[in-house]
N, C-alpha and C. Protein backbone atom coordinates (compact mmCIF):
# COMPACT_ATOMS: atom_id res chain seq x y z
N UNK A 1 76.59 71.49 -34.60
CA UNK A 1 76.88 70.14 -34.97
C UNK A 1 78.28 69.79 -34.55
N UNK A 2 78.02 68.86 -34.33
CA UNK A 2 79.69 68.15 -33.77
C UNK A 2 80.22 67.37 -34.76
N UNK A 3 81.77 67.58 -34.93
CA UNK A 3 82.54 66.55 -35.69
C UNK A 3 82.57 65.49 -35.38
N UNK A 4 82.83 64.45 -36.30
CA UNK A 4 82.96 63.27 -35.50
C UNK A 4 84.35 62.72 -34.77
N UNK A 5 85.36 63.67 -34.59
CA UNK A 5 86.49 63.24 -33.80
C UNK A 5 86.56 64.10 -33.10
N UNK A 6 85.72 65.27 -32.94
CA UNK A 6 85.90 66.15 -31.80
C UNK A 6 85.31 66.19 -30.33
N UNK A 7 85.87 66.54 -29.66
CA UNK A 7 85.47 65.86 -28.25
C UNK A 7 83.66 67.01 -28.00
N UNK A 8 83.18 66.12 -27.28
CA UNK A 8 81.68 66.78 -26.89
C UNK A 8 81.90 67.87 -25.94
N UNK A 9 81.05 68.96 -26.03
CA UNK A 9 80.93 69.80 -24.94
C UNK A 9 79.36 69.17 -24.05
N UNK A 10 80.01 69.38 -22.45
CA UNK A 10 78.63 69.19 -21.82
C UNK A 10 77.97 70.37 -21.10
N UNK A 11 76.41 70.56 -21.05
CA UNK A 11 75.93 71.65 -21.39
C UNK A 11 75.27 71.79 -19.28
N UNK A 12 74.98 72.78 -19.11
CA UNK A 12 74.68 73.46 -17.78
C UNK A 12 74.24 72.05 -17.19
N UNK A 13 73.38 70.66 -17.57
CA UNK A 13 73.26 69.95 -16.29
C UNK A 13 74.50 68.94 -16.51
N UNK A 14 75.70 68.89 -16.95
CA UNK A 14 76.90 68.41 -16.86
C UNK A 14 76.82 66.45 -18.29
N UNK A 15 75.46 67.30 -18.66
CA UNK A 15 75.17 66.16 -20.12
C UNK A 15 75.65 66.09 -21.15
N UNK A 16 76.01 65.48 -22.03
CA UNK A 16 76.99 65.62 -23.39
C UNK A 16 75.26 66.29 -24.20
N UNK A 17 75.95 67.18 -25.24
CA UNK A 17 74.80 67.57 -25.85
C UNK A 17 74.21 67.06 -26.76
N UNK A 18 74.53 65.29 -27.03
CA UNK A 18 73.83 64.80 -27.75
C UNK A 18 73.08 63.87 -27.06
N UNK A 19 73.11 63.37 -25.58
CA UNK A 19 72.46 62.18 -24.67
C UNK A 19 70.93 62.88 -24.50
N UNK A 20 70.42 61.99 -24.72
CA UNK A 20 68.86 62.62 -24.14
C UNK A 20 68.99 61.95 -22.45
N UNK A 21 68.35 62.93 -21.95
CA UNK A 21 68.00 63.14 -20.61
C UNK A 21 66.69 62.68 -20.16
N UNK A 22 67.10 61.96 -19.50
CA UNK A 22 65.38 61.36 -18.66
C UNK A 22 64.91 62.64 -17.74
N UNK A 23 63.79 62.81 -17.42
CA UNK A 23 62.25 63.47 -17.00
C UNK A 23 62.89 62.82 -15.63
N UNK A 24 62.56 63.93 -14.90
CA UNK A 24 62.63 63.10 -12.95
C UNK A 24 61.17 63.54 -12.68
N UNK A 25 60.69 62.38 -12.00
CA UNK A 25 59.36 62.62 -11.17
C UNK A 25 59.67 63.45 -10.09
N UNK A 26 58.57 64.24 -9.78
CA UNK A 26 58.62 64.84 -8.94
C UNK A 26 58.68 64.20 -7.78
N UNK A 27 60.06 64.44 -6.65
CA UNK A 27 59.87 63.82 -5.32
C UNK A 27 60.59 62.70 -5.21
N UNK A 28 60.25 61.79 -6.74
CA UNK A 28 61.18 60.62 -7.12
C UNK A 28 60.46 59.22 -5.95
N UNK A 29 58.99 59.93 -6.32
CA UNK A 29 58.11 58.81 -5.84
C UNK A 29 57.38 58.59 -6.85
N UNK A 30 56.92 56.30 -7.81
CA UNK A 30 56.73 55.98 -8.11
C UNK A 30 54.72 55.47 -7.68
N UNK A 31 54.23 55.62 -8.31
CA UNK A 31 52.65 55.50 -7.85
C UNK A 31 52.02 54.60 -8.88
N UNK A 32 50.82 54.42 -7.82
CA UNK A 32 49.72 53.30 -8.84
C UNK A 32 48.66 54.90 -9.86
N UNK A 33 47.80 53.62 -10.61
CA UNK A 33 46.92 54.86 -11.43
C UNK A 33 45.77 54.39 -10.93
N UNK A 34 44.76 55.43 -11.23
CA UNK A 34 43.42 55.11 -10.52
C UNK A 34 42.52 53.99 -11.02
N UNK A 35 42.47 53.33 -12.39
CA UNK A 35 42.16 52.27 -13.12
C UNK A 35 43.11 51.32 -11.93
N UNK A 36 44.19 51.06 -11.90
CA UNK A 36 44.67 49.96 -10.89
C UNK A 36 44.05 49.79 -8.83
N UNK A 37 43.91 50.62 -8.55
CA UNK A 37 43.37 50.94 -7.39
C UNK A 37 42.25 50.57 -7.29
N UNK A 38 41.42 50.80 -8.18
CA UNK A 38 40.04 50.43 -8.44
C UNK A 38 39.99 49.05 -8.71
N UNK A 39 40.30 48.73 -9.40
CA UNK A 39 40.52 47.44 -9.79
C UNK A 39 41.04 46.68 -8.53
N UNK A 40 41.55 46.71 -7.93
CA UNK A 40 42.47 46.54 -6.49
C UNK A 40 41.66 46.07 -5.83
N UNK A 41 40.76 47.70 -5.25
CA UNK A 41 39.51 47.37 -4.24
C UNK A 41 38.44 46.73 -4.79
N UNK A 42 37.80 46.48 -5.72
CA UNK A 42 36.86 46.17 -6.62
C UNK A 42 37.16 44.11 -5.99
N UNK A 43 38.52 43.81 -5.85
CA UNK A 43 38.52 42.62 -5.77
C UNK A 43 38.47 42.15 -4.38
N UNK A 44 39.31 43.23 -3.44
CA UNK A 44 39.40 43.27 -1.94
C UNK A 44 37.76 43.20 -1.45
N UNK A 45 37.05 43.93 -2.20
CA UNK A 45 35.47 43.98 -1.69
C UNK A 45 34.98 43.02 -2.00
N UNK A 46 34.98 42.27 -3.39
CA UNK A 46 34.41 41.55 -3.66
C UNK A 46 34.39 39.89 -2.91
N UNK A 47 36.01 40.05 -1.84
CA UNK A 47 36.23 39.02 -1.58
C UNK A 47 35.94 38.69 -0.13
N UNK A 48 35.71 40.04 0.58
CA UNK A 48 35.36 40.32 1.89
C UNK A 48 33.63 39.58 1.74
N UNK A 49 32.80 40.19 0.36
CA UNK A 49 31.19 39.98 0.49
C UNK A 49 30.88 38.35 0.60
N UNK A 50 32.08 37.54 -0.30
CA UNK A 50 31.97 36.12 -0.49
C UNK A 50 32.15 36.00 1.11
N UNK A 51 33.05 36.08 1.71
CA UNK A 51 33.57 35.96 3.04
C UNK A 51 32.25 35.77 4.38
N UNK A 52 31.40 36.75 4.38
CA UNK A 52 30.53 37.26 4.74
C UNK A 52 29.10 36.59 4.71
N UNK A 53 29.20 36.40 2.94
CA UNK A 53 27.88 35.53 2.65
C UNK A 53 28.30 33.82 3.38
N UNK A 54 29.51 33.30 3.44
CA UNK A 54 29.65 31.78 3.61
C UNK A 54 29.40 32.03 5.43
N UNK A 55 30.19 32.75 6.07
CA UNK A 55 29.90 32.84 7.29
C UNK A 55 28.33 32.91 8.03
N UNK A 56 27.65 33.67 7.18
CA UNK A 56 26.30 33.76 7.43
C UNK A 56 25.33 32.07 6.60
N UNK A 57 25.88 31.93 5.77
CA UNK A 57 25.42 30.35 5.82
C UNK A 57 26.09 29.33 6.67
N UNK A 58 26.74 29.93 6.98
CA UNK A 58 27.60 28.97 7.95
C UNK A 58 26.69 28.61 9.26
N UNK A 59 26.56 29.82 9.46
CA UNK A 59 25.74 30.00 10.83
C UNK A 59 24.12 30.14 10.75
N UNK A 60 23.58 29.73 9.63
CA UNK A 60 22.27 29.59 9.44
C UNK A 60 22.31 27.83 9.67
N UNK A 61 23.16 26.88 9.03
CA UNK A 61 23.19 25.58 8.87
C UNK A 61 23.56 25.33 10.28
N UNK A 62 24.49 25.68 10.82
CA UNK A 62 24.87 25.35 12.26
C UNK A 62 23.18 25.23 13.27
N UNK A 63 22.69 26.55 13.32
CA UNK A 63 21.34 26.49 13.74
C UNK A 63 20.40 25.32 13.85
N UNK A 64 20.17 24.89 12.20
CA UNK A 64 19.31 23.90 11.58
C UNK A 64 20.05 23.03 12.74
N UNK A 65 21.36 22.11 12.10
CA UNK A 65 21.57 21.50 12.69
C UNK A 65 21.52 21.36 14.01
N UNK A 66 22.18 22.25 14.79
CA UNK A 66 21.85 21.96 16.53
C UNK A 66 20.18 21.75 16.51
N UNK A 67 19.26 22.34 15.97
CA UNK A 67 17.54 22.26 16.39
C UNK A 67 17.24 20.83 15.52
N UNK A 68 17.75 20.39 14.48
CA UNK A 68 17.27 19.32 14.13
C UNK A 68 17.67 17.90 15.30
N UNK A 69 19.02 18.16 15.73
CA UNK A 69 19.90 17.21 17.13
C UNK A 69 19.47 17.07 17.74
N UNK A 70 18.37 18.41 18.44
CA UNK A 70 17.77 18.85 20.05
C UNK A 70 16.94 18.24 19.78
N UNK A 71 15.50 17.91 18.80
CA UNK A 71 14.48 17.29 18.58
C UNK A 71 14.92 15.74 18.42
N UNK A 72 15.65 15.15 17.54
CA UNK A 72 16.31 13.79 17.99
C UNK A 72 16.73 13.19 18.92
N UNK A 73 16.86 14.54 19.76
CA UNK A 73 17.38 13.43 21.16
C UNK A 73 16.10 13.57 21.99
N UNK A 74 15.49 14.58 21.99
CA UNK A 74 13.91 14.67 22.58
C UNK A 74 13.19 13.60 22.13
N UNK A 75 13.23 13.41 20.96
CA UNK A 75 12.04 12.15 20.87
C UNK A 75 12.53 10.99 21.70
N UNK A 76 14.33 10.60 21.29
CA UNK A 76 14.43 9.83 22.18
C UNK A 76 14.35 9.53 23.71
N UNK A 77 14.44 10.65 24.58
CA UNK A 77 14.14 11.18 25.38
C UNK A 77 12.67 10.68 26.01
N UNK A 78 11.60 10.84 25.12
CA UNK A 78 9.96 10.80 24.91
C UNK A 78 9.98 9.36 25.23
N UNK A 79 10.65 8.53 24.10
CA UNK A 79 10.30 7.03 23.81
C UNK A 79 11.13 6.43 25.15
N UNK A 80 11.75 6.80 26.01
CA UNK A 80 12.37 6.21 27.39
C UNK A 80 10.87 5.92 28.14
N UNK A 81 10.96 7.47 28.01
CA UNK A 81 9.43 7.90 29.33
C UNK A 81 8.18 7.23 28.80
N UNK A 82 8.26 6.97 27.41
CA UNK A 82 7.04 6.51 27.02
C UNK A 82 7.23 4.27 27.55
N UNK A 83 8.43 3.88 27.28
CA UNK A 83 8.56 2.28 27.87
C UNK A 83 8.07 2.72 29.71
N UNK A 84 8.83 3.29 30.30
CA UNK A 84 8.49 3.35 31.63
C UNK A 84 6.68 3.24 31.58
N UNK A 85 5.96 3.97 31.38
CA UNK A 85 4.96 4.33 31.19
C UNK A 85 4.11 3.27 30.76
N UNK A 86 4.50 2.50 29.43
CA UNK A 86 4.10 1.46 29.30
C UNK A 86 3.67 0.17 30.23
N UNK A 87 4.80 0.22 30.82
CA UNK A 87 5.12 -0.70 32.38
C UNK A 87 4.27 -0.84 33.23
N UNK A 88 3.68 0.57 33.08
CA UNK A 88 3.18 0.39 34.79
C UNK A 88 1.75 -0.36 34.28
N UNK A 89 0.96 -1.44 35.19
CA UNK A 89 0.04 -1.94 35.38
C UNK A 89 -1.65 -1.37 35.06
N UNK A 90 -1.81 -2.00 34.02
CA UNK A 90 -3.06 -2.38 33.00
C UNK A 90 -2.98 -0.80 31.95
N UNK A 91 -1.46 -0.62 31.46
CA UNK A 91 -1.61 0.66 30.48
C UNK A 91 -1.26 -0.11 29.30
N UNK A 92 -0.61 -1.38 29.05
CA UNK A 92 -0.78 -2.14 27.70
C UNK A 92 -1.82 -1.72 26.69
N UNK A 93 -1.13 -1.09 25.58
CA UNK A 93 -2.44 -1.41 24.48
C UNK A 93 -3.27 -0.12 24.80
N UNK A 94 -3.06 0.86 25.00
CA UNK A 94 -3.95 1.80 25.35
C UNK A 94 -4.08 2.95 23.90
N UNK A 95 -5.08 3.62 23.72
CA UNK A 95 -5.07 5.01 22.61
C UNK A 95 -4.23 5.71 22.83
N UNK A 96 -3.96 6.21 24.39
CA UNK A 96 -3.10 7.21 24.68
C UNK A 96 -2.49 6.91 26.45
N UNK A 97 -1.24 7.26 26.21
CA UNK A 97 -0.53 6.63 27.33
C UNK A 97 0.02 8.01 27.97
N UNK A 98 -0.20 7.27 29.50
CA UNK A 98 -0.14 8.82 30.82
C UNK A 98 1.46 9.13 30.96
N UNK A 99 2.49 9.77 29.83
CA UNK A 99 3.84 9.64 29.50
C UNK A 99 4.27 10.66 30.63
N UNK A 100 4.94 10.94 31.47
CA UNK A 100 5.72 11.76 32.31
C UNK A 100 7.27 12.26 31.96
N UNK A 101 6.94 13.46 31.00
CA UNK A 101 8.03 13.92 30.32
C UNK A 101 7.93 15.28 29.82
N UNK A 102 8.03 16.41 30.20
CA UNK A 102 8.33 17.49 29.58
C UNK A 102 9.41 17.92 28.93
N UNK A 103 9.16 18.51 27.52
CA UNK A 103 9.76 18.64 26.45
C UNK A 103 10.21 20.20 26.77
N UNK A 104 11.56 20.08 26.42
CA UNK A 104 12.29 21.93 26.35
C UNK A 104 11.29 22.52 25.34
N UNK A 105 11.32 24.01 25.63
CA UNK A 105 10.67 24.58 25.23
C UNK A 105 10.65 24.99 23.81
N UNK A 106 10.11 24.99 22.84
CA UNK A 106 9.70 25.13 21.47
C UNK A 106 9.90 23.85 20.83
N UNK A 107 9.78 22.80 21.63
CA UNK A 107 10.37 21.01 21.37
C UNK A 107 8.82 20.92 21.36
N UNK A 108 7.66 20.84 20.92
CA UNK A 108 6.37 19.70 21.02
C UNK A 108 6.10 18.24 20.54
N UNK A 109 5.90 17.68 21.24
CA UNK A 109 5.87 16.42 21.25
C UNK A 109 4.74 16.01 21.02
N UNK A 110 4.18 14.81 19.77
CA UNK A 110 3.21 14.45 19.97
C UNK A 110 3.18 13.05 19.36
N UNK A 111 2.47 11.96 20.35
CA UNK A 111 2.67 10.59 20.22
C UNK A 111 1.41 9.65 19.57
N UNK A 112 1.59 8.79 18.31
CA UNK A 112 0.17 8.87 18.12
C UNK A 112 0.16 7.30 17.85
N UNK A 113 -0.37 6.51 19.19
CA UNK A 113 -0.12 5.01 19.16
C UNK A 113 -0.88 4.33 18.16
N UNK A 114 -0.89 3.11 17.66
CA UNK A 114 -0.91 2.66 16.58
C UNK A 114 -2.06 1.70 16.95
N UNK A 115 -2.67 0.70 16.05
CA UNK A 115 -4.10 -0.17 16.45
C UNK A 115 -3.18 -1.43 17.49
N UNK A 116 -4.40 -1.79 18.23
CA UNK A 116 -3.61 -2.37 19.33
C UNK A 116 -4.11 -3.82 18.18
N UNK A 117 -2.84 -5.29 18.52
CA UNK A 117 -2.84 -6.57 17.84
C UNK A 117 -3.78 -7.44 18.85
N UNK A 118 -4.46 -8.09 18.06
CA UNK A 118 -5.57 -8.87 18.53
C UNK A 118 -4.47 -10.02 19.55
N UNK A 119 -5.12 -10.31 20.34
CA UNK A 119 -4.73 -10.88 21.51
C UNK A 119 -5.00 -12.45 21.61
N UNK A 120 -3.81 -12.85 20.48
CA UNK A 120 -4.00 -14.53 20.84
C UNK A 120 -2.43 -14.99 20.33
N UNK A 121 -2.23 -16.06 20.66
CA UNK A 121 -0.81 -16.76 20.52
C UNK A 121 -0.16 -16.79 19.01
N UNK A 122 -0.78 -16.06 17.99
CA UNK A 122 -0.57 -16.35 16.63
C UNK A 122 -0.08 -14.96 16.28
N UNK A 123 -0.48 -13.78 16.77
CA UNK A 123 -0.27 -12.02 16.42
C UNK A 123 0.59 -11.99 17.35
N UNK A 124 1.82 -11.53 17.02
CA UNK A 124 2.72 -10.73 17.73
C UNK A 124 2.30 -9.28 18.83
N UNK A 125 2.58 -9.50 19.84
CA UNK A 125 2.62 -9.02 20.48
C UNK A 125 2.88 -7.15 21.31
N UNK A 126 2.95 -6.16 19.95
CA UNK A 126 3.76 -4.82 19.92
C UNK A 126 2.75 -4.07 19.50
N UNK A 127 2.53 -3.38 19.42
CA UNK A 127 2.07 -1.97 19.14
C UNK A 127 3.19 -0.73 18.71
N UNK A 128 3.22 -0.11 17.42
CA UNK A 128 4.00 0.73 17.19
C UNK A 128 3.34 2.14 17.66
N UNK A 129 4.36 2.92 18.07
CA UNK A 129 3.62 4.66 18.44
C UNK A 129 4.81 5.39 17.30
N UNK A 130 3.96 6.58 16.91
CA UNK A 130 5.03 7.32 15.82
C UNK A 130 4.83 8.59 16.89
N UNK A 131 6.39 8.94 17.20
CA UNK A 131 6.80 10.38 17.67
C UNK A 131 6.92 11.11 16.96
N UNK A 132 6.43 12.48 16.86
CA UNK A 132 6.94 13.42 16.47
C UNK A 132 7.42 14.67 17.28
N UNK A 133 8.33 14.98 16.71
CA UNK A 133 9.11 16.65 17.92
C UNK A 133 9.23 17.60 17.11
N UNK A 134 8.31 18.54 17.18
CA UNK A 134 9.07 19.72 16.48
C UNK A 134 10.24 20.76 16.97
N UNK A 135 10.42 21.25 15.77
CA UNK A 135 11.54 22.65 16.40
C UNK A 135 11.54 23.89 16.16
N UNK A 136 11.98 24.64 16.99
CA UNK A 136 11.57 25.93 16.49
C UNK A 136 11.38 26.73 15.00
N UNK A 137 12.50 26.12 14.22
CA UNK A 137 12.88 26.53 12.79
C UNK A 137 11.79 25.83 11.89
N UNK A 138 10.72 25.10 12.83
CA UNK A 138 9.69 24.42 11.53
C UNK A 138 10.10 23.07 11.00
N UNK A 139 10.76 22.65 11.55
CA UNK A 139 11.18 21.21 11.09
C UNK A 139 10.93 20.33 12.15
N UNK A 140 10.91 18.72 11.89
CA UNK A 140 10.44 18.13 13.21
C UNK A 140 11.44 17.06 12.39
N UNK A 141 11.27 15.98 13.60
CA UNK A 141 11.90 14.67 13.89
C UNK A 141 10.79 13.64 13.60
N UNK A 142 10.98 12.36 13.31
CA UNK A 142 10.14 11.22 13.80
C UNK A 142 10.21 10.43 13.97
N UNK A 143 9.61 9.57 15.19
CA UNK A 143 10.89 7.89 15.54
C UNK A 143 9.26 7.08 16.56
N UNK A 144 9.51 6.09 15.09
CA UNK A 144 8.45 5.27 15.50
C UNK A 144 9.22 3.82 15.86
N UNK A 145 8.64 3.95 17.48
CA UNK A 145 8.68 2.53 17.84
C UNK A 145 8.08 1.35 18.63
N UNK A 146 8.11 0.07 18.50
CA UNK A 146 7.52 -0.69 18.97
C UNK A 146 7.39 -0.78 20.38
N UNK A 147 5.99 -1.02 20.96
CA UNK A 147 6.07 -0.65 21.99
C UNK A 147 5.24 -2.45 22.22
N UNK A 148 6.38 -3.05 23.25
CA UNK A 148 5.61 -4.70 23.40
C UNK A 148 4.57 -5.00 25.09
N UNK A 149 4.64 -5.91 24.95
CA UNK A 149 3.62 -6.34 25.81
C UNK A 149 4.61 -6.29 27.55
N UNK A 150 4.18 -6.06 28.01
CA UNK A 150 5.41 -6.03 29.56
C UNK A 150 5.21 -7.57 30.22
C-alpha cells in the first residue's frame, strides 16, 4: 500500500502501480464481428437480387413494347396497301380485296371488310375493314378503317 504523500514506484512495464493498464490487441489491428459481416452481405445481396429482378423486367417490357410498335406500324403499313388496292378498277365494295403487302415475319395480318352501303345518294359512301396484326409475344394490334368509294 502506498502513502498518500509518498511518491509511486513504477513496476517492470514502466506503470505506476496503481494505473490499470489497457489489454493490446494482438498486431494492433481493429476488426468487424461475424454478426456484422453477415449482416453486411445479407444487404449487399439483397440489393444486387432487386437490381437484377428490375433489369430483367426491364427487358421483358422493352420486348412487349418494341413487338406491340412493330404490329402498329404493320397494320399501318397494311391499310396504305390496302387504299392502293382499293383504287384499282371495279374492286369497290368487295368481301375481300387483292392487298399486295407482305407482313415481317411472325406479323399476321388479317383484314375483315365490313357490309358494303347500299348504293344511292342518301347512304354514305365507305365501307369500314378491321385490321388485325399479330405478334410474336401473343398480342395483336387493331385499326379499323374507312375505306370510301374512289
Amino acid at each position: 500500500m502506498r502513502n498518500r504523500g509518498a511518491p509511486s514506484r513504477p513496476d517492470e512495464n514502466g506503470a505506476d502501480e496503481h494505473e490499470a493498464v489497457e489489454p493490446q490487441s494482438a498486431g494492433g489491428e481493429a476488426g468487424s464481428t461475424l454478426p456484422e459481416v453477415l449482416v453486411a452481405l445479407f444487404i449487399l445481396t439483397s440489393a444486387v437480387m432487386v437490381m437484377v429482378a428490375g433489369m430483367s423486367t426491364l427487358l421483358v417490357s422493352a420486348t412487349q413494347n418494341r413487338q406491340s410498335t412493330t404490329a402498329g406500324v404493320v397494320a399501318r403499313d397494311y391499310a396504305e396497301a390496302l387504299e392502293l388496292a382499293v383504287a384499282q378498277p371495279n374492286a369497290w365494295c368487295s368481301a375481300t380485296y387483292s392487298v399486295s403487302f407482305t407482313p415481317p415475319t411472325g406479323y399476321p395480318v388479317t383484314a375483315v371488310p365490313g357490309t358494303c352501303p347500299v348504293n344511292n345518294s342518301t347512304t354514305p359512301q365507305f365501307q369500314t375493314v378491321a385490321i388485325t396484326v399479330g405478334s410474336p409475344d401473343g398480342g395483336s394490334e387493331l385499326l379499323r378503317v374507312a375505306v370510301r368509294q374512289p
